[in-house]
C-alpha atoms as a PDB file:
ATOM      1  CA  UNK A   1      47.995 -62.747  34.664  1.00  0.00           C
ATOM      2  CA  UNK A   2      50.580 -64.598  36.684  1.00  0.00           C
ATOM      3  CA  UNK A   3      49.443 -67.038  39.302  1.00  0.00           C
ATOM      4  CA  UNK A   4      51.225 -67.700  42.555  1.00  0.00           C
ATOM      5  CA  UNK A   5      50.419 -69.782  45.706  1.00  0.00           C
ATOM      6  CA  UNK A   6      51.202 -68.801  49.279  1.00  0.00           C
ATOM      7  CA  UNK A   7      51.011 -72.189  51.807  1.00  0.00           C
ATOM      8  CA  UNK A   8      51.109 -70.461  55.361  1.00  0.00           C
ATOM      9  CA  UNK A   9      49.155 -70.399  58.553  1.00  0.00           C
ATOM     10  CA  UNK A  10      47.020 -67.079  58.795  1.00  0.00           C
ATOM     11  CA  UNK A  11      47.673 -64.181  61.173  1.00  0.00           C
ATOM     12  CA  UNK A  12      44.414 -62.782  62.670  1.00  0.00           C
ATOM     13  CA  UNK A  13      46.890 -59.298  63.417  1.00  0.00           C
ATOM     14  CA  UNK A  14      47.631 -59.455  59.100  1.00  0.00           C
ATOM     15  CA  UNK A  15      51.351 -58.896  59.437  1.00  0.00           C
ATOM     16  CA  UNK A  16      52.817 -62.149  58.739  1.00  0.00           C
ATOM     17  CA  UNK A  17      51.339 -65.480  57.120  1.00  0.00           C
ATOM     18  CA  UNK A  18      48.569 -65.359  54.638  1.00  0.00           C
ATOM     19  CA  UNK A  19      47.754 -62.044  54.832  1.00  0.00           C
ATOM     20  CA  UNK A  20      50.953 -60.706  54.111  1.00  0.00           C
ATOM     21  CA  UNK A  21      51.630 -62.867  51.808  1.00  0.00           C
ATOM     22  CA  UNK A  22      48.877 -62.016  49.756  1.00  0.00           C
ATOM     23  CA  UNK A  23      48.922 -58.314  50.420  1.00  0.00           C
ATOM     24  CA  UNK A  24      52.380 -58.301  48.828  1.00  0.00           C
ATOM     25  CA  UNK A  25      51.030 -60.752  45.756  1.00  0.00           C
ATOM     26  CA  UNK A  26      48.738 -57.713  45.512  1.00  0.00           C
ATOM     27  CA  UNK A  27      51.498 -55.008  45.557  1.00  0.00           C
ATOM     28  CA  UNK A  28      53.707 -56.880  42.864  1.00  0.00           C
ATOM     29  CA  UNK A  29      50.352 -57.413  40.438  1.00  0.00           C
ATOM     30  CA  UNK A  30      50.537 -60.895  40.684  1.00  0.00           C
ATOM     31  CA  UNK A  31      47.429 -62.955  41.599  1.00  0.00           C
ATOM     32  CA  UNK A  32      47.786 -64.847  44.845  1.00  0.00           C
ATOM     33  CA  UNK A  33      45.962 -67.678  45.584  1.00  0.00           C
ATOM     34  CA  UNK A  34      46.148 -69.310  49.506  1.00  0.00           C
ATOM     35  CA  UNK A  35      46.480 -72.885  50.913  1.00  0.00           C
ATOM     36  CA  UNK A  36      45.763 -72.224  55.073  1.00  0.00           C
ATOM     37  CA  UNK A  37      47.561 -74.969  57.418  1.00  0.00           C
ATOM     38  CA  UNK A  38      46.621 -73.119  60.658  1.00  0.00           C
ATOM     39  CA  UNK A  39      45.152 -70.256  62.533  1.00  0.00           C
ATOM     40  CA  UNK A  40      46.515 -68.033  64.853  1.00  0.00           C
ATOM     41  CA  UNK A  41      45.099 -65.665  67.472  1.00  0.00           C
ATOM     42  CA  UNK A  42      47.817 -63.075  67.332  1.00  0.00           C
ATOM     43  CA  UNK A  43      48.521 -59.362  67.040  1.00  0.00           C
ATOM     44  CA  UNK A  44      51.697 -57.465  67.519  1.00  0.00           C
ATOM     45  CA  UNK A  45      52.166 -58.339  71.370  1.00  0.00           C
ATOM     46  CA  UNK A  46      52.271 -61.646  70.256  1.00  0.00           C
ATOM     47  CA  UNK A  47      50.492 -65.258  69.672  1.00  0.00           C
ATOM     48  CA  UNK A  48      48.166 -66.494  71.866  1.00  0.00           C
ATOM     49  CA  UNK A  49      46.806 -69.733  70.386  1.00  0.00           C
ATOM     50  CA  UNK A  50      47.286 -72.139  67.265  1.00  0.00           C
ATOM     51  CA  UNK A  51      44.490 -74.084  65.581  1.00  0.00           C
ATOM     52  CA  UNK A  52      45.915 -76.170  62.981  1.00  0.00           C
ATOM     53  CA  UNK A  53      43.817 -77.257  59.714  1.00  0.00           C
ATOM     54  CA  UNK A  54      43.387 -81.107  59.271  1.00  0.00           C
ATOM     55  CA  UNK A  55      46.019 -82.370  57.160  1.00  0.00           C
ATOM     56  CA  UNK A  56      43.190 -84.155  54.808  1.00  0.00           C
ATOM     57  CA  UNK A  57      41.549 -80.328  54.191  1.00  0.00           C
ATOM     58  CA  UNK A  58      45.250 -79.126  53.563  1.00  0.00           C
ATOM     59  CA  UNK A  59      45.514 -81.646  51.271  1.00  0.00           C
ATOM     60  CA  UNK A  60      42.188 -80.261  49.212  1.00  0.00           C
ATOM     61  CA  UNK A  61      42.917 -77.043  49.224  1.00  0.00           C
ATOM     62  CA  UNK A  62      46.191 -77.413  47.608  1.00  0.00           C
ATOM     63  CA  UNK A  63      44.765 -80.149  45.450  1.00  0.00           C
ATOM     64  CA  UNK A  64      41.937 -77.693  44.051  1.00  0.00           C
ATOM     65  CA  UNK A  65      44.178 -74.578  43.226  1.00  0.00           C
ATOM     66  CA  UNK A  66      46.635 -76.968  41.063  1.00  0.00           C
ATOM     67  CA  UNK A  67      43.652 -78.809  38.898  1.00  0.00           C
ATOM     68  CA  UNK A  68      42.144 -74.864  38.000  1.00  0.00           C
ATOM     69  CA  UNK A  69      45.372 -72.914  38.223  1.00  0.00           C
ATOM     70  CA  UNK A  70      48.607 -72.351  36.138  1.00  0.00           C
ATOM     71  CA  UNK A  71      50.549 -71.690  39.081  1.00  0.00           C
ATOM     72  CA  UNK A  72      53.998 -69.921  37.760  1.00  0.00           C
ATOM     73  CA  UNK A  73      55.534 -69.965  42.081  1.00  0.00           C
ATOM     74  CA  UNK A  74      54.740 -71.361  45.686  1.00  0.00           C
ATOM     75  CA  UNK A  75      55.890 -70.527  48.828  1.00  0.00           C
ATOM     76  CA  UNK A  76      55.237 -72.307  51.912  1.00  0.00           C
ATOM     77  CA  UNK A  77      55.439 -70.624  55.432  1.00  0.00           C
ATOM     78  CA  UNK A  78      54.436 -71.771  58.836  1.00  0.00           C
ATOM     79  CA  UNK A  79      53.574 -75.512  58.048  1.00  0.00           C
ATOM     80  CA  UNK A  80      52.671 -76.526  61.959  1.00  0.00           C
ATOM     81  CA  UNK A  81      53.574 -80.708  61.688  1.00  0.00           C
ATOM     82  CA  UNK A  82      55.429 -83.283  60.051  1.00  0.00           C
ATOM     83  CA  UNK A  83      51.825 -84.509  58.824  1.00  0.00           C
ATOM     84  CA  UNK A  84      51.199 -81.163  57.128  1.00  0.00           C
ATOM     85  CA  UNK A  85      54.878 -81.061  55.598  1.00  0.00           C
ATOM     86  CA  UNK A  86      54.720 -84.806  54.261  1.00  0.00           C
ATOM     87  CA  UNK A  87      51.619 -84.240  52.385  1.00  0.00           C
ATOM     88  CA  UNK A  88      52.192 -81.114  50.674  1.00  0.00           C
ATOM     89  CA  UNK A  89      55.466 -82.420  49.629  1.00  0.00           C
ATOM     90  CA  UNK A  90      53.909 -85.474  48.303  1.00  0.00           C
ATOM     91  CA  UNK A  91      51.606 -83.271  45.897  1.00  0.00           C
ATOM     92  CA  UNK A  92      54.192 -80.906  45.116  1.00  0.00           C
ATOM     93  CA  UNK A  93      56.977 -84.043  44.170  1.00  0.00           C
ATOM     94  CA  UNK A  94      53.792 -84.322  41.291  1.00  0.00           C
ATOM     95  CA  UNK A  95      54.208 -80.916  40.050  1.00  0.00           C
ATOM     96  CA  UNK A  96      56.867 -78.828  38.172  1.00  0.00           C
ATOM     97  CA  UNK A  97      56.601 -75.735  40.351  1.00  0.00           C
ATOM     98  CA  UNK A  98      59.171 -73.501  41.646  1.00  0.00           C
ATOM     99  CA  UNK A  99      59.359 -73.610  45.597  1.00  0.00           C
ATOM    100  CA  UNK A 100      60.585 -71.258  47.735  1.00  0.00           C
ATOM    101  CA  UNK A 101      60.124 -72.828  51.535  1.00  0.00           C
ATOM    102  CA  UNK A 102      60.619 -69.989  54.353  1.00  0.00           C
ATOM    103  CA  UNK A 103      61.158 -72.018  57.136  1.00  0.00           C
ATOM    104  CA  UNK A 104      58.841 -69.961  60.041  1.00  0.00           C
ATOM    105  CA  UNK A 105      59.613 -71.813  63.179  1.00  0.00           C
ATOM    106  CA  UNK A 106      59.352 -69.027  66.135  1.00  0.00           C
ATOM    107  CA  UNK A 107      57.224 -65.794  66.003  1.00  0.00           C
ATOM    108  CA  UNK A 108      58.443 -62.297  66.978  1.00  0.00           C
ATOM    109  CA  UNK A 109      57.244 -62.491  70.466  1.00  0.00           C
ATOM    110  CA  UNK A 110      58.950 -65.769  70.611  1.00  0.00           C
ATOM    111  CA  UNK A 111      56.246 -68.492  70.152  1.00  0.00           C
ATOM    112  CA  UNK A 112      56.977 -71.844  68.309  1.00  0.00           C
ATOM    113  CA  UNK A 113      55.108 -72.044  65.136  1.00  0.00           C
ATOM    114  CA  UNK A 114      56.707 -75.698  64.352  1.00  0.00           C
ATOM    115  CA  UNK A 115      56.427 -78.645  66.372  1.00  0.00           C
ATOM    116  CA  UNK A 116      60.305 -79.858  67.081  1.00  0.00           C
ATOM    117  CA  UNK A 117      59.589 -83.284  64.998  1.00  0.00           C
ATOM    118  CA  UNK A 118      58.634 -81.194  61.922  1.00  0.00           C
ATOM    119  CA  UNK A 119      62.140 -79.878  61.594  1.00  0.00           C
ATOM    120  CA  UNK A 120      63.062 -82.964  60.063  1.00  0.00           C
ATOM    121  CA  UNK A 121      60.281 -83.911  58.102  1.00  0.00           C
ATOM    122  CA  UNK A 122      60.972 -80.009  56.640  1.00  0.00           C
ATOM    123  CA  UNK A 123      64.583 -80.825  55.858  1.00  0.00           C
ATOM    124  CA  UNK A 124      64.199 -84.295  54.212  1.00  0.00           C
ATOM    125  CA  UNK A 125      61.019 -83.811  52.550  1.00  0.00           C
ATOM    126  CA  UNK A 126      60.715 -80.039  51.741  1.00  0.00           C
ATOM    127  CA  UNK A 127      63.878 -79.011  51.303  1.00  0.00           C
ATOM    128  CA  UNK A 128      64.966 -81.871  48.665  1.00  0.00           C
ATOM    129  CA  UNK A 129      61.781 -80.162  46.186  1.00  0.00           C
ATOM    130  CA  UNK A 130      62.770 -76.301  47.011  1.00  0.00           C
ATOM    131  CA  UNK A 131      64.329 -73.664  44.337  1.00  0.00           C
ATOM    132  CA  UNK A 132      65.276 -71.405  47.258  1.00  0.00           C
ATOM    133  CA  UNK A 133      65.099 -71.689  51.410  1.00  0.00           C
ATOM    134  CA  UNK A 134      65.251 -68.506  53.150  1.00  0.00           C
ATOM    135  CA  UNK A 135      66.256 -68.895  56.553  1.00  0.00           C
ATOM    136  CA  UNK A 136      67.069 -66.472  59.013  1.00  0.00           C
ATOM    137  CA  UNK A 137      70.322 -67.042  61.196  1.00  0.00           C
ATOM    138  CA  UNK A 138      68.566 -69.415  63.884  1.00  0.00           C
ATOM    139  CA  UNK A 139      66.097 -71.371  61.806  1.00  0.00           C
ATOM    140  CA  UNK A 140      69.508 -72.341  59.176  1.00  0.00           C
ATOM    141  CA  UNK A 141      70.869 -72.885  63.028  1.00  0.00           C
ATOM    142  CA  UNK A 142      67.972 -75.384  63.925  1.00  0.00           C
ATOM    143  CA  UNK A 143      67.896 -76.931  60.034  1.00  0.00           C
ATOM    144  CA  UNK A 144      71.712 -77.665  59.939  1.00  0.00           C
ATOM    145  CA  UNK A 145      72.038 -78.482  63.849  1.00  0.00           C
ATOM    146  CA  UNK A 146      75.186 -75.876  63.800  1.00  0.00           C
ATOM    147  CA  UNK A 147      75.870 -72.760  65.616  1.00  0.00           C
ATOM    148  CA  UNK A 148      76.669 -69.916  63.505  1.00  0.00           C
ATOM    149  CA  UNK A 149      79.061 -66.706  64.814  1.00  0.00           C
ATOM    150  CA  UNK A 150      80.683 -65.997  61.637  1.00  0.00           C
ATOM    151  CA  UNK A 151      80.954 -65.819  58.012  1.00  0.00           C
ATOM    152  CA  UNK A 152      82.476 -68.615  57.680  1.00  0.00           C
ATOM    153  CA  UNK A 153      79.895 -70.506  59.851  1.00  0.00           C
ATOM    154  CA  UNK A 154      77.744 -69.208  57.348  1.00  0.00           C
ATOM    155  CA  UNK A 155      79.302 -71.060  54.310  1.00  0.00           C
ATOM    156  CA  UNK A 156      79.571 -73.972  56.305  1.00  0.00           C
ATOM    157  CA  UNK A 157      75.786 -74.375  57.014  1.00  0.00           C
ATOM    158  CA  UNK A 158      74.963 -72.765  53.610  1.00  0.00           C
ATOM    159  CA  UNK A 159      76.909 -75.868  52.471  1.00  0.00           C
ATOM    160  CA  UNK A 160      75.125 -78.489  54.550  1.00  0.00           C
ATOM    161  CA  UNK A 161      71.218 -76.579  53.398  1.00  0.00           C
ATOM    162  CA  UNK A 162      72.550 -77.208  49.693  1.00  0.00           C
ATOM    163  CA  UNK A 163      73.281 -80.931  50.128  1.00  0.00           C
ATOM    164  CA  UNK A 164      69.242 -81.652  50.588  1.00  0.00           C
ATOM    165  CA  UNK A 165      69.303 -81.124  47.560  1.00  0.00           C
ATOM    166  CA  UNK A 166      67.439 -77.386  47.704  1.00  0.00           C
ATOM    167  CA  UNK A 167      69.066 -75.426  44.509  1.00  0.00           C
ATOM    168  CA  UNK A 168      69.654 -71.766  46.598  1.00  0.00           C
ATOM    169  CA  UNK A 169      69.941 -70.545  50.073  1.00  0.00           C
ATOM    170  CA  UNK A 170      69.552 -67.152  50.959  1.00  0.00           C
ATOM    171  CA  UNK A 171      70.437 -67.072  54.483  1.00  0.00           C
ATOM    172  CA  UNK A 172      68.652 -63.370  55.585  1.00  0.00           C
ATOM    173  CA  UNK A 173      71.246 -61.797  58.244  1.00  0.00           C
ATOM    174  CA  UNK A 174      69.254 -59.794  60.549  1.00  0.00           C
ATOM    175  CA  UNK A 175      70.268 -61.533  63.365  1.00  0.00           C
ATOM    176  CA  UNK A 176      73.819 -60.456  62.692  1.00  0.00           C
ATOM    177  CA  UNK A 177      75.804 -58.620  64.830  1.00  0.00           C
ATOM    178  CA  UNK A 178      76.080 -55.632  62.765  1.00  0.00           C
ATOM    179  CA  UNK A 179      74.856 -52.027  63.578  1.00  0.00           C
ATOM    180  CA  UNK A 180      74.961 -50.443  60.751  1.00  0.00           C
ATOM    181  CA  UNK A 181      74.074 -52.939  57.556  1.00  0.00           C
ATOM    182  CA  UNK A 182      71.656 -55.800  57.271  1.00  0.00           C
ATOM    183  CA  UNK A 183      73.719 -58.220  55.190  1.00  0.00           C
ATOM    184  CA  UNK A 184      71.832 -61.564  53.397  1.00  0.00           C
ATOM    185  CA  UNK A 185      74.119 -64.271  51.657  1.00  0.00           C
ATOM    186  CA  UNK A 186      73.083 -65.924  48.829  1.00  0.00           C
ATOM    187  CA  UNK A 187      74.617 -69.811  47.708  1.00  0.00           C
ATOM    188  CA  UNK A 188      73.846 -71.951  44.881  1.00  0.00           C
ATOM    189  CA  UNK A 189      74.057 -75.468  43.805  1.00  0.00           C
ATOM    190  CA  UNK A 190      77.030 -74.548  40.989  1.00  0.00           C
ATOM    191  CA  UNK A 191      78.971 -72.881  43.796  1.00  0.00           C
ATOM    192  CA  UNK A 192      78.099 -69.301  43.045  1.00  0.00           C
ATOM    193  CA  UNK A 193      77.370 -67.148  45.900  1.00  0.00           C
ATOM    194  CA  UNK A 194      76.710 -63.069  46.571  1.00  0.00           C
ATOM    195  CA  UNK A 195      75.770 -61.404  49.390  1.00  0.00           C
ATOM    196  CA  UNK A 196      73.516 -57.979  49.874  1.00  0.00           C
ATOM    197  CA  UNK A 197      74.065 -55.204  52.070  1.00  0.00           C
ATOM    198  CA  UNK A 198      71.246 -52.818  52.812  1.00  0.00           C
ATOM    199  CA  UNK A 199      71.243 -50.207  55.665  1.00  0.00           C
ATOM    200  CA  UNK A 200      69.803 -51.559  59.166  1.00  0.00           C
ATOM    201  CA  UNK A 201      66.641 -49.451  60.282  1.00  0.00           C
ATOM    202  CA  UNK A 202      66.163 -49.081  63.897  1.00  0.00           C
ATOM    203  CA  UNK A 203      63.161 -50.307  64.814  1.00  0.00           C
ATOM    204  CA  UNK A 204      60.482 -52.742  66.435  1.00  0.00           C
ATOM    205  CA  UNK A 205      57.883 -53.025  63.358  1.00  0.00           C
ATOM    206  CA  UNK A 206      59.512 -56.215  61.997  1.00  0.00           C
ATOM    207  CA  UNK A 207      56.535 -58.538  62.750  1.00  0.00           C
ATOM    208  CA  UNK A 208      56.479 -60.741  59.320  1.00  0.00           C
ATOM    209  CA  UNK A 209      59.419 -59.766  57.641  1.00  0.00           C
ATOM    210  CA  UNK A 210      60.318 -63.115  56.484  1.00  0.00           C
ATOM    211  CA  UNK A 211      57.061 -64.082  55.060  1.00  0.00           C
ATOM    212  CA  UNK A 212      57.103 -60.667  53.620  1.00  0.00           C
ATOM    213  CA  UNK A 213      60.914 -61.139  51.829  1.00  0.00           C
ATOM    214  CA  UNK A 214      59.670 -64.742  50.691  1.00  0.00           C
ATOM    215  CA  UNK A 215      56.419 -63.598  48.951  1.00  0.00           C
ATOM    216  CA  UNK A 216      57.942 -61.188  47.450  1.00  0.00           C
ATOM    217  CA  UNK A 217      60.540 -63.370  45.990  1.00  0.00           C
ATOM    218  CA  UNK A 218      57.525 -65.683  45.016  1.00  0.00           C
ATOM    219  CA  UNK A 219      56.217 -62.948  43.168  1.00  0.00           C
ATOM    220  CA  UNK A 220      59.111 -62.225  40.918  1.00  0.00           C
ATOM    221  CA  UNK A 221      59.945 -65.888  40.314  1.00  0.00           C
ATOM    222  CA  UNK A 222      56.374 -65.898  39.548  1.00  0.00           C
ATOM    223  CA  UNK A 223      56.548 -63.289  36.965  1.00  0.00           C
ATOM    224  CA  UNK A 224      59.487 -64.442  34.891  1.00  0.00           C
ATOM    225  CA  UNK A 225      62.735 -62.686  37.000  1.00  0.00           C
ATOM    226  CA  UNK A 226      65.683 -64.584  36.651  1.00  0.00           C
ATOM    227  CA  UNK A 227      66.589 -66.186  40.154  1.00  0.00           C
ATOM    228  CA  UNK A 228      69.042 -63.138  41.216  1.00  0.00           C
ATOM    229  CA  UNK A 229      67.704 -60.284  40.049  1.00  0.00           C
ATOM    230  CA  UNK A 230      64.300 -61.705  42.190  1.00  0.00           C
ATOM    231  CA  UNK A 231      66.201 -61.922  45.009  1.00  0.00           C
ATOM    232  CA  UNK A 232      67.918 -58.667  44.759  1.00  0.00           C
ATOM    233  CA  UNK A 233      64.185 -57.098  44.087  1.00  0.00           C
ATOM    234  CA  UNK A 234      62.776 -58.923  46.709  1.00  0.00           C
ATOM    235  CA  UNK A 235      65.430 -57.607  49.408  1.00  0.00           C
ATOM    236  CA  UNK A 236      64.451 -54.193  48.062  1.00  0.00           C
ATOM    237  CA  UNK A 237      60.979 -54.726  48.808  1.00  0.00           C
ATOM    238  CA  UNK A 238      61.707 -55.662  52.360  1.00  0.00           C
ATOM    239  CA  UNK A 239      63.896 -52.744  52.877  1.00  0.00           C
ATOM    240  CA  UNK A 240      61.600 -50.182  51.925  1.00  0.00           C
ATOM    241  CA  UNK A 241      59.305 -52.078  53.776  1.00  0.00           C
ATOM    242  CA  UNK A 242      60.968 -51.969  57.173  1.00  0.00           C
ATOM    243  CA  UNK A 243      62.271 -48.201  56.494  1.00  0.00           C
ATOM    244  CA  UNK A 244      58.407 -46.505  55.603  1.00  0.00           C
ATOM    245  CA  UNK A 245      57.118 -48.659  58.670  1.00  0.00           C
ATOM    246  CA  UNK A 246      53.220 -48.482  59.612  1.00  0.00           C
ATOM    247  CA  UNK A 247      53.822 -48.322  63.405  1.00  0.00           C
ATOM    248  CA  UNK A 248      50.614 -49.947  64.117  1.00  0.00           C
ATOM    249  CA  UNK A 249      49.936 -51.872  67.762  1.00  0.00           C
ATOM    250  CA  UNK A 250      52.032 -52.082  70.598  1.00  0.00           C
ATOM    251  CA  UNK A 251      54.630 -54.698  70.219  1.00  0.00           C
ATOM    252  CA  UNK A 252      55.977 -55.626  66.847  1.00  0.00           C
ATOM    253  CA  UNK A 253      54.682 -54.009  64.700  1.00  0.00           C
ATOM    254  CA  UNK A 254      54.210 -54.931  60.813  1.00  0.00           C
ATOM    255  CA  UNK A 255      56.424 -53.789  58.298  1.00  0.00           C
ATOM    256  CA  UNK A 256      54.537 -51.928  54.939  1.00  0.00           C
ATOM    257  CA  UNK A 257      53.724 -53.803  52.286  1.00  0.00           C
ATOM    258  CA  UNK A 258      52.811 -50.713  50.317  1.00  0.00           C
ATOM    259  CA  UNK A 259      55.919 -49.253  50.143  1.00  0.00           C
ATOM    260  CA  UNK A 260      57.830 -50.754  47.007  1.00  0.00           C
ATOM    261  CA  UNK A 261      56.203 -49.427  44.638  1.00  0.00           C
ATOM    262  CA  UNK A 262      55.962 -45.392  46.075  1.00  0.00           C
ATOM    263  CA  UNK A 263      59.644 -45.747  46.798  1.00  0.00           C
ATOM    264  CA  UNK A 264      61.712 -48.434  44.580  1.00  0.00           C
ATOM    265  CA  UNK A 265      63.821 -45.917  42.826  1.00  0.00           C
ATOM    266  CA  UNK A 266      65.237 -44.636  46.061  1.00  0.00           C
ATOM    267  CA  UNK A 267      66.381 -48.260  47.548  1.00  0.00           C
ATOM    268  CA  UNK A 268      69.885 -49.041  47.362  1.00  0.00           C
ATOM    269  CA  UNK A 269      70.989 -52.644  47.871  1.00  0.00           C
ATOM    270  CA  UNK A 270      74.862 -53.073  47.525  1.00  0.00           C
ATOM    271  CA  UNK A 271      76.224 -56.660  46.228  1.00  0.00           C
ATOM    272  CA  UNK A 272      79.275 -58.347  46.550  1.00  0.00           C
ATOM    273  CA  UNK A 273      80.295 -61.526  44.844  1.00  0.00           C
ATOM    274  CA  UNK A 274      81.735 -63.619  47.581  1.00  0.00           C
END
């Protein structure tokens, strides 16, 4: 049985955070195992209140799952503080691990889930002990502290991610201005890059799509994928997952994390070497 770790803030509504996370541990057959750093009162219309953990009982919980556990993956999520960041990085610098840090900073309805002086502590702390980052378009905006309006904006900040020393970027392109595909770009420390194309689905149920595309790629780092091919797989995952929505609530609703395996055969995710 393969062990992976989800470090995230927990969504009361159980489309993003924690629950998501672990719902897609579930889907993948891995066994997920949670660190919380905060609790939300949210639902699809949005969040209405934050209650961050003490750092010390962040620091325990962590602590306990790596003394028990042979933890093959983690993936951290909304973190809250520089306090929180600095002392999870601190264990984690102990461990041989592989990291993938999703970088939540806003929610869908537009709610900061990162205080502004935790940026930096996630970019000189985090970042230097990460396999992958997977930042959408305006949290690798906030990290690098440059706009982005093209591809070649895209590079540019891809390059600046890479020199904290993180080993791979996927930088997820739904923010793009593109009707028709949903295009992700992929850079590594060696200079290799790809990018993957998927057909945009028109819709509103998108609440927790990046903690969704992270534990996912947790998962299959977790079981033994090389680095690619888990990315590729987890971009699948997502896709089906936004295209055989749940439409559940009234605002943004949650994507389905049951989907991948009913439909996997069917997705079609186009790369390009760039």
């Amino acid at each position: 049985m393969h062990i992976v770790t989800t470090i995230a803030g927990s969504d009361s509504g159980g489309g993003a955070g924690i629950q998501a996370d672990l719902k897609t541990f579930q889907e993948l057959k891995v066994f997920g195992t949670s660190v919380i750093t905060a609790l939300t009162a949210q639902n699809t219309l949005g969040v209405s209140d934050v209650l961050p953990i003490e750092v010390s009982f962040v620091e325990k919980q962590l602590k306990a799952l790596i003394e028990d556990f042979s933890i093959s993956a983690i993936k951290t999520g909304m973190l809250f503080s520089s306090e929180i960041i600095q002392s999870i990085a601190h264990i984690l610098a102990e461990v041989n691990i592989p990291l993938i840090v999703d970088p939540v900073m806003i929610a869908k309805g537009g709610e900061s889930l990162l205080q502004q002086e935790a940026i930096e502590a996630l970019r000189n702390y985090l970042l230097p002990l990460a396999t992958i980052v997977t930042p959408n378009i305006p949290e690798a905006e906030t990290l690098s502290g440059r706009k982005i309006n093209s591809i070649a904006d895209i590079k540019e900040v891809a390059q600046i991610l890479l020199q904290t020393g993180v080993q791979c970027v996927v930088m997820k392109g739904g923010h793009l201005e593109d009707i028709c595909h949903a295009t992700d770009y992929v850079f590594f420390q060696d200079g290799g890059s790809f990018s993957m194309q998927s057909t945009r689905i028109a819709t509103a149920n998108t609440h927790g799509t990046g903690c969704t595309f992270s534990a996912a790629l947790t998962a299959f780092l977790g079981l033994g994928l090389p680095i690619e091919k888990a990315i590729e797989e987890a971009k699948k995952f997502i896709q089906l997952a936004i295209t055989h929505d749940l439409s559940i609530g009234n605002g943004h609703g949650p994507t389905n994390h049951f989907a991948y395996q009913q439909y996997k055969d069917s997705c079609e995710v186009i790369i390009h070497e760039t």
